[in-house]
PDB file of N, CA and C in Angstrom:
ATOM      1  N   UNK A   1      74.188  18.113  44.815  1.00  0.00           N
ATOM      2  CA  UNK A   1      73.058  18.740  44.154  1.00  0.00           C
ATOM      3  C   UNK A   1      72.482  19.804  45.079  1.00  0.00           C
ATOM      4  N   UNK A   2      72.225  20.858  44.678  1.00  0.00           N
ATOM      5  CA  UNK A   2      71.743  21.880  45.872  1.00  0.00           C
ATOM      6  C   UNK A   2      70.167  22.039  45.677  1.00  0.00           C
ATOM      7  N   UNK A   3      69.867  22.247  46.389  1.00  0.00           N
ATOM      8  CA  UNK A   3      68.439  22.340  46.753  1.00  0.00           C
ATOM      9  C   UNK A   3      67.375  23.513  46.201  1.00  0.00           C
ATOM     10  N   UNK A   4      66.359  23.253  45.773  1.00  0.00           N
ATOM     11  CA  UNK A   4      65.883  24.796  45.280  1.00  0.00           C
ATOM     12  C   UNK A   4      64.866  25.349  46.520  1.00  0.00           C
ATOM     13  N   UNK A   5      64.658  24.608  47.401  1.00  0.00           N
ATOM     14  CA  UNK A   5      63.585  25.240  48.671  1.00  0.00           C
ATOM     15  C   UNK A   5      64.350  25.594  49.352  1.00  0.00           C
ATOM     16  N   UNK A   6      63.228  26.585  50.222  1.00  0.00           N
ATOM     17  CA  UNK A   6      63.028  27.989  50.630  1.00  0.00           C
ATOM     18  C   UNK A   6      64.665  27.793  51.805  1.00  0.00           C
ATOM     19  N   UNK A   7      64.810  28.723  52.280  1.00  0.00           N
ATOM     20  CA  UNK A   7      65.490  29.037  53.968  1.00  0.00           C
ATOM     21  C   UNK A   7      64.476  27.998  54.669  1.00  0.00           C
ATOM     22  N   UNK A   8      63.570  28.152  54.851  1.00  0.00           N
ATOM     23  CA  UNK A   8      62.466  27.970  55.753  1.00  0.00           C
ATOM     24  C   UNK A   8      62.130  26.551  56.233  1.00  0.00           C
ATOM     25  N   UNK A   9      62.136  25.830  54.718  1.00  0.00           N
ATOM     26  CA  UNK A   9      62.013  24.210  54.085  1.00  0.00           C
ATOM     27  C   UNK A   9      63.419  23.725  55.390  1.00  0.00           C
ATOM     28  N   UNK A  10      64.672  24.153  54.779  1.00  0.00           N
ATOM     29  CA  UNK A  10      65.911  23.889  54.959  1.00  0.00           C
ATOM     30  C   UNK A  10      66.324  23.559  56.654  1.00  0.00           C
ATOM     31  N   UNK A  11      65.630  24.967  56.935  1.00  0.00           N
ATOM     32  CA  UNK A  11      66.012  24.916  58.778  1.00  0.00           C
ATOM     33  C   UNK A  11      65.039  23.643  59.259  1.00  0.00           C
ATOM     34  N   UNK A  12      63.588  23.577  58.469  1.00  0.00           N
ATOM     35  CA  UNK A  12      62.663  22.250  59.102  1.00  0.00           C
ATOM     36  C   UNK A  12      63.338  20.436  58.765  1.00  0.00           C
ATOM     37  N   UNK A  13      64.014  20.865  57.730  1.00  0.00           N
ATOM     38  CA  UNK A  13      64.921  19.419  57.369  1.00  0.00           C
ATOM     39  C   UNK A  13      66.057  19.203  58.539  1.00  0.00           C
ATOM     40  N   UNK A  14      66.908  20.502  58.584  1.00  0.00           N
ATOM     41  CA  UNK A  14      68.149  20.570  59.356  1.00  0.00           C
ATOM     42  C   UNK A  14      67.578  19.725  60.577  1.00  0.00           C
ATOM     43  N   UNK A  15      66.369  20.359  61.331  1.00  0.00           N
ATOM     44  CA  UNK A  15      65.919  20.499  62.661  1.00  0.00           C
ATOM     45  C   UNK A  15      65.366  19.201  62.720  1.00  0.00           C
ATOM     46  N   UNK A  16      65.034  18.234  61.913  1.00  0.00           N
ATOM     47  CA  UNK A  16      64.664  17.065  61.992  1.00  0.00           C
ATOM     48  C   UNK A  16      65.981  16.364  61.998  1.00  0.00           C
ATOM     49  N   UNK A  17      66.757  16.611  60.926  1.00  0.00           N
ATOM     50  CA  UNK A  17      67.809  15.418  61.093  1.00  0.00           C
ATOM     51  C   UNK A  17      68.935  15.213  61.785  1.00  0.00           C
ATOM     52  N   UNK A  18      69.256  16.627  62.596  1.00  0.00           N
ATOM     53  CA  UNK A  18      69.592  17.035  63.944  1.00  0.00           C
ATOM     54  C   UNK A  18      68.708  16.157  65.457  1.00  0.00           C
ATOM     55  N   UNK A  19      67.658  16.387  65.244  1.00  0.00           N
ATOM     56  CA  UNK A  19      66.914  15.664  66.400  1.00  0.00           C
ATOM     57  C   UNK A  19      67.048  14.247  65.810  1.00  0.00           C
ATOM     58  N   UNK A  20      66.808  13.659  64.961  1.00  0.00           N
ATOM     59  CA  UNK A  20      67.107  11.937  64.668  1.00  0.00           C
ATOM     60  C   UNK A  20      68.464  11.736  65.066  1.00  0.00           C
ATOM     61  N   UNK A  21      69.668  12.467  64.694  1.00  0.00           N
ATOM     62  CA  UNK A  21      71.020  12.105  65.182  1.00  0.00           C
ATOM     63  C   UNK A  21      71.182  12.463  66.297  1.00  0.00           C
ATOM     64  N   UNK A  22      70.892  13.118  67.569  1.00  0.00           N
ATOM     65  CA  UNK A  22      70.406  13.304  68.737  1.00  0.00           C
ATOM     66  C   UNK A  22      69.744  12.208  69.574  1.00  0.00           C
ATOM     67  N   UNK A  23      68.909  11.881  68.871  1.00  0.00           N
ATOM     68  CA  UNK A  23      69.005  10.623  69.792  1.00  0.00           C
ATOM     69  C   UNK A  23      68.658   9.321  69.154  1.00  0.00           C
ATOM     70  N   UNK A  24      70.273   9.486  68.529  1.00  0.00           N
ATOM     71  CA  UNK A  24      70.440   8.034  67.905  1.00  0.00           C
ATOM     72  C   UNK A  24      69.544   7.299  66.932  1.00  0.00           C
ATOM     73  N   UNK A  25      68.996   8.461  66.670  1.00  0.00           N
ATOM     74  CA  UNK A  25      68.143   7.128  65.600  1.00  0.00           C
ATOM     75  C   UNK A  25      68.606   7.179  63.977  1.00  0.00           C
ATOM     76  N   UNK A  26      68.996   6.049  63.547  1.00  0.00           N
ATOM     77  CA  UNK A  26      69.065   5.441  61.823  1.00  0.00           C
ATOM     78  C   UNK A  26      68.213   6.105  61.165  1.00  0.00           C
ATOM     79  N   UNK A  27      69.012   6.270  59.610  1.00  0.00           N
ATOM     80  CA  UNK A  27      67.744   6.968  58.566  1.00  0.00           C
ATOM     81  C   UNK A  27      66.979   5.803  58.495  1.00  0.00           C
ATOM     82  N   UNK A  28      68.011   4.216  58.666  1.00  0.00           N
ATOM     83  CA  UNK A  28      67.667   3.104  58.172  1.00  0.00           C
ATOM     84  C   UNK A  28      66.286   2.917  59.354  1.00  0.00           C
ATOM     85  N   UNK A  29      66.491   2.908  60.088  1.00  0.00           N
ATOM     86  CA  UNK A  29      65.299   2.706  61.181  1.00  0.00           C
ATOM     87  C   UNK A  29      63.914   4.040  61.225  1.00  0.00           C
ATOM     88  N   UNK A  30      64.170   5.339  61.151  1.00  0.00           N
ATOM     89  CA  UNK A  30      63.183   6.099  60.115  1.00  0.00           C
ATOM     90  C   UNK A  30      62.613   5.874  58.997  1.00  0.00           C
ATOM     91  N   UNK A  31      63.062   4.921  57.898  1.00  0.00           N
ATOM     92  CA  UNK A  31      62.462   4.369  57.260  1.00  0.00           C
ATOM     93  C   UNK A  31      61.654   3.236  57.261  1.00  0.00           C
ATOM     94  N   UNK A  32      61.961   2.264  58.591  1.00  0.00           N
ATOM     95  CA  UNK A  32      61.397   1.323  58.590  1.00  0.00           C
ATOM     96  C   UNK A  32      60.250   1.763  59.155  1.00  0.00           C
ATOM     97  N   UNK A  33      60.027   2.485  60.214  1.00  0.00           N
ATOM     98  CA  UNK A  33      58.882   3.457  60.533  1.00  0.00           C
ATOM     99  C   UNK A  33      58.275   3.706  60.224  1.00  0.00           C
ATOM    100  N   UNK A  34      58.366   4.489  58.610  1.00  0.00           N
ATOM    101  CA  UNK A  34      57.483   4.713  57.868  1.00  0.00           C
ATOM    102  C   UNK A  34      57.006   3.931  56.859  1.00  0.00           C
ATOM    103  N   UNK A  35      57.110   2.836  56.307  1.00  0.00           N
ATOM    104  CA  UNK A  35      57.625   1.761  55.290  1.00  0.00           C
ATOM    105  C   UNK A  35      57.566   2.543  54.570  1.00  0.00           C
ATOM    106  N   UNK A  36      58.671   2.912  54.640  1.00  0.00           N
ATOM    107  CA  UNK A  36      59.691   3.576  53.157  1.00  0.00           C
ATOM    108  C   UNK A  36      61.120   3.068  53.223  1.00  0.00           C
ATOM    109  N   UNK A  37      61.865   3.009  52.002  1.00  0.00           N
ATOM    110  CA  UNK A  37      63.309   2.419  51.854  1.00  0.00           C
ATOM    111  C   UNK A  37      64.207   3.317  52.335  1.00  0.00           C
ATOM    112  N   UNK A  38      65.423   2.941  53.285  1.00  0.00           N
ATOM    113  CA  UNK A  38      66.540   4.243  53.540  1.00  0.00           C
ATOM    114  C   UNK A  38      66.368   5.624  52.422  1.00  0.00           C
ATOM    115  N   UNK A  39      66.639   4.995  51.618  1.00  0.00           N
ATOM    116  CA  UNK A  39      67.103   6.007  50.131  1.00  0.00           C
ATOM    117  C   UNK A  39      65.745   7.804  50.286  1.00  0.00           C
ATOM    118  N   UNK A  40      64.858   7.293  50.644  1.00  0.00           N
ATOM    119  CA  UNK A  40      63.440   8.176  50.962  1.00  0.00           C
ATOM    120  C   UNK A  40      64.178   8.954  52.221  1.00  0.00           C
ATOM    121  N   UNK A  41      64.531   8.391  53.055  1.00  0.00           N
ATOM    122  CA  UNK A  41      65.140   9.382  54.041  1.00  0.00           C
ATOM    123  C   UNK A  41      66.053  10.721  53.676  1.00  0.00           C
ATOM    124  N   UNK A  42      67.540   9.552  53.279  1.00  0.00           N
ATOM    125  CA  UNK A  42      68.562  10.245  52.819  1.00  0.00           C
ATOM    126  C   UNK A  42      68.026  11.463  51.494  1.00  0.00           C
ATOM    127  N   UNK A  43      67.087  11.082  50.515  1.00  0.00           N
ATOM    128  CA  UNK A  43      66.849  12.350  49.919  1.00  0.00           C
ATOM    129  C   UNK A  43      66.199  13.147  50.394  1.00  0.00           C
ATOM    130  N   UNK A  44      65.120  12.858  51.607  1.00  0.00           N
ATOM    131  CA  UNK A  44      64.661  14.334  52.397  1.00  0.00           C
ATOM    132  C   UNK A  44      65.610  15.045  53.067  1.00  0.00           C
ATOM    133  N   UNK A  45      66.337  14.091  53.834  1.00  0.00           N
ATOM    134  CA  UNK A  45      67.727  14.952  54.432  1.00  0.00           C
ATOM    135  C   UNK A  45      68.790  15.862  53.515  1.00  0.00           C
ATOM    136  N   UNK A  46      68.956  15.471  52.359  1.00  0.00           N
ATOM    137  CA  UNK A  46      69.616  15.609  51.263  1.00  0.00           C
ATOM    138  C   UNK A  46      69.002  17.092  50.725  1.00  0.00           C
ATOM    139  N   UNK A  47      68.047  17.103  50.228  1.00  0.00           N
ATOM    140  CA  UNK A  47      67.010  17.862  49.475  1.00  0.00           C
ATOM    141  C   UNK A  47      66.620  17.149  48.104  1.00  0.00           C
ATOM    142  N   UNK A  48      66.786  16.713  47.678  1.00  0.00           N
ATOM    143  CA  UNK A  48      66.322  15.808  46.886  1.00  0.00           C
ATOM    144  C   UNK A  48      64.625  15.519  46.847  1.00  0.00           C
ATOM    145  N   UNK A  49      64.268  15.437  48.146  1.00  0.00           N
ATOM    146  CA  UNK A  49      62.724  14.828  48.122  1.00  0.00           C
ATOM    147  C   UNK A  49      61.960  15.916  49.235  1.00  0.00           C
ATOM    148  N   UNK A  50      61.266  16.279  48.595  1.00  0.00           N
ATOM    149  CA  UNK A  50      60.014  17.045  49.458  1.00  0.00           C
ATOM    150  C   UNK A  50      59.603  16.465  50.236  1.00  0.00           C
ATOM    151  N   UNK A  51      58.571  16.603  51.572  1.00  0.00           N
ATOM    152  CA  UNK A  51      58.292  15.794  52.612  1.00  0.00           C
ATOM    153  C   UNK A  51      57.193  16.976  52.497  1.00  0.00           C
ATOM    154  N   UNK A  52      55.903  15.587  52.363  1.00  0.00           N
ATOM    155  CA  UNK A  52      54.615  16.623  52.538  1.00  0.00           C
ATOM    156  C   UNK A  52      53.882  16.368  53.796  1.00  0.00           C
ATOM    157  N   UNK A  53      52.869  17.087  54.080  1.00  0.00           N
ATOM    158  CA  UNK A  53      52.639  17.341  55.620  1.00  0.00           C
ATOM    159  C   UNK A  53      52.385  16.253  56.810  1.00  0.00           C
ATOM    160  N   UNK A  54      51.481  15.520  55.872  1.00  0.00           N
ATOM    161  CA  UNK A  54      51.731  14.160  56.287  1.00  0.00           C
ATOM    162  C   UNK A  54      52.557  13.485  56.682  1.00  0.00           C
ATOM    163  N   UNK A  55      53.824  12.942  55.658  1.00  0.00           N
ATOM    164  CA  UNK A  55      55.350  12.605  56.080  1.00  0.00           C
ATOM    165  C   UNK A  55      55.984  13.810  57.213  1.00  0.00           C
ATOM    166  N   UNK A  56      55.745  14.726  57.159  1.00  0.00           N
ATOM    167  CA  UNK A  56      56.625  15.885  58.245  1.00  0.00           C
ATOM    168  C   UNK A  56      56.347  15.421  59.183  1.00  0.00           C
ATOM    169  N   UNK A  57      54.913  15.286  59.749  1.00  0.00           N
ATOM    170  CA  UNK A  57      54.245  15.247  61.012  1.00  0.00           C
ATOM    171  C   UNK A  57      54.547  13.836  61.642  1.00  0.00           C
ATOM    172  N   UNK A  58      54.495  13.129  60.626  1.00  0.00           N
ATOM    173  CA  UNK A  58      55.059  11.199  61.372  1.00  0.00           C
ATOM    174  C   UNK A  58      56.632  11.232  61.431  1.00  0.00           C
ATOM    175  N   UNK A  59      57.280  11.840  60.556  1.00  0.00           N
ATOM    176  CA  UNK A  59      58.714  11.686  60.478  1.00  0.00           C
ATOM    177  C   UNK A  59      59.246  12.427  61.570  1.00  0.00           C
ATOM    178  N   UNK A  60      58.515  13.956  62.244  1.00  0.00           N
ATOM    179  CA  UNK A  60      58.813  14.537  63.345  1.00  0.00           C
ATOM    180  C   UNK A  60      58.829  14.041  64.455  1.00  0.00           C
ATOM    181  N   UNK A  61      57.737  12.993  64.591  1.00  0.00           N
ATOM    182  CA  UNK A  61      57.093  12.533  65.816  1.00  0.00           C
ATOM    183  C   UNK A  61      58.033  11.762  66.253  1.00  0.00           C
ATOM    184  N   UNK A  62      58.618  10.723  65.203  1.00  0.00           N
ATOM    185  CA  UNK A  62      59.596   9.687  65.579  1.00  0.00           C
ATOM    186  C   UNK A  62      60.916   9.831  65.424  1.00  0.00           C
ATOM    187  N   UNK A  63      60.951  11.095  64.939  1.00  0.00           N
ATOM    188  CA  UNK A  63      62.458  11.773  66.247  1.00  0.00           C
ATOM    189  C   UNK A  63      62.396  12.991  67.672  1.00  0.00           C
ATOM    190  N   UNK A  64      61.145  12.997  67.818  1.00  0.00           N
ATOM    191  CA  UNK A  64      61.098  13.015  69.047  1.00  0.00           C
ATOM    192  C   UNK A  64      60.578  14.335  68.969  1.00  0.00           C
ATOM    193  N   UNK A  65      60.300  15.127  67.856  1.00  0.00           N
ATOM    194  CA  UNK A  65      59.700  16.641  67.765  1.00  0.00           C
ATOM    195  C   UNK A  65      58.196  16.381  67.835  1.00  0.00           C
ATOM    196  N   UNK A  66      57.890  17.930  68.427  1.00  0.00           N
ATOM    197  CA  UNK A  66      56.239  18.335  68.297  1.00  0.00           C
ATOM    198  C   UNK A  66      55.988  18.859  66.917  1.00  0.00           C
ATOM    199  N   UNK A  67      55.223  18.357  65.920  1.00  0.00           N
ATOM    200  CA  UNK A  67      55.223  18.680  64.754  1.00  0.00           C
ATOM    201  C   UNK A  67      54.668  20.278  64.931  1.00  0.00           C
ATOM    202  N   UNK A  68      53.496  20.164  65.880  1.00  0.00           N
ATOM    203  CA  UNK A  68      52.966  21.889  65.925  1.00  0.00           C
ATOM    204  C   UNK A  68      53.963  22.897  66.746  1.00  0.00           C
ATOM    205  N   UNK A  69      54.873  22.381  67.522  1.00  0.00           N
ATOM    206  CA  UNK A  69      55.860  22.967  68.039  1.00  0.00           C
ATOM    207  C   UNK A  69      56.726  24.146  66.779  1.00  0.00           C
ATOM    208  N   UNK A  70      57.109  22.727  65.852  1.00  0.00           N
ATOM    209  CA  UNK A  70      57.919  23.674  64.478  1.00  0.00           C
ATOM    210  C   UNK A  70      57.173  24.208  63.914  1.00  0.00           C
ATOM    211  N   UNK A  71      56.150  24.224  63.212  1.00  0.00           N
ATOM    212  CA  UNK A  71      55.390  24.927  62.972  1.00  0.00           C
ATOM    213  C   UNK A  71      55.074  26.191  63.608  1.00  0.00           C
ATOM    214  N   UNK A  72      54.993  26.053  65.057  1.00  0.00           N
ATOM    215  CA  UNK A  72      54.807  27.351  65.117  1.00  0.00           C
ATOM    216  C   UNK A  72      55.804  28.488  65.601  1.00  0.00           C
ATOM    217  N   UNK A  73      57.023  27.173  65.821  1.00  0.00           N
ATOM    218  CA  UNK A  73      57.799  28.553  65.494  1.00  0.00           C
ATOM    219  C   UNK A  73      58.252  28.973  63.988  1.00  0.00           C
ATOM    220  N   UNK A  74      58.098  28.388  62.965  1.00  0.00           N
ATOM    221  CA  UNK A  74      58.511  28.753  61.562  1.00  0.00           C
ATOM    222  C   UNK A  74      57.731  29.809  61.426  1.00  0.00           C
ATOM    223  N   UNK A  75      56.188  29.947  61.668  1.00  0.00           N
ATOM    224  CA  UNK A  75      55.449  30.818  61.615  1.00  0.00           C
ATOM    225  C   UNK A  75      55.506  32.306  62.456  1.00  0.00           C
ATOM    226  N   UNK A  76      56.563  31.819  63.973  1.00  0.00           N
ATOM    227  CA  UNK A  76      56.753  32.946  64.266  1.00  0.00           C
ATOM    228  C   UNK A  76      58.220  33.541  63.623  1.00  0.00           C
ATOM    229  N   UNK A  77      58.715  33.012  63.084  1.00  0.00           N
ATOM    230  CA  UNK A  77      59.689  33.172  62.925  1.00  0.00           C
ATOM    231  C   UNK A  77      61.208  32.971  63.580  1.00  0.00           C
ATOM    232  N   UNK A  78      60.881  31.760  64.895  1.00  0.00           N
ATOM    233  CA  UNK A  78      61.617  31.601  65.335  1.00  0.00           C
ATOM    234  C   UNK A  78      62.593  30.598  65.231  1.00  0.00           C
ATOM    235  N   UNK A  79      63.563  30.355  65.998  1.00  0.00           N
ATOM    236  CA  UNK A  79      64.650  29.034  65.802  1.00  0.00           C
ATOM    237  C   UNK A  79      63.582  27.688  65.998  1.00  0.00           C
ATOM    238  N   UNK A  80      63.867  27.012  65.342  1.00  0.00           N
ATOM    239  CA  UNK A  80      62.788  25.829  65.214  1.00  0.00           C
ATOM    240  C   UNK A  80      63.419  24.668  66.217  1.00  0.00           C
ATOM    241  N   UNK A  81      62.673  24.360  67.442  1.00  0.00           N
ATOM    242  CA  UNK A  81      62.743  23.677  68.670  1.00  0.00           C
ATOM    243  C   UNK A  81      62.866  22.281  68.322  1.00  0.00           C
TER     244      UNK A  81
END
């Protein structure tokens, strides 16, 4: 299924689920994190499921990103750290 969000959306998904497989961490164990079911992961990774700012900022944290880090480079337009 392809995704209808932005470039922008895409590189902040990539850049998360890059840093979770980086250092080893489970969608299954990201979900338990958040109490949410695997399936909630795999469709944010997927595109399937939006991740609103709230979920970004906890789901970032516990793979090891600065949520204001991406942010501000999306805003500068840069490669997202």
């Amino acid at each position: 299924m392809a995704s209808v969000y932005s470039d922008e959306y895409q590189r902040v998904i990539n850049a998360l689920k890059k840093a979770r497989k980086e250092n080893g961490i489970t969608q299954a164990q990201v979900a338990e994190a958040l109490g949410k079911p695997q399936s909630f992961i795999a469709k944010v990774e997927s595109g399937e499921r939006r991740l609103d700012v709230v979920e970004f900022v906890h789901l970032a944290r516990l793979v090891g990103m600065e949520p204001a880090a991406v942010v501000r480079s999306l805003a500068l337009g840069k490669r997202i750290v």
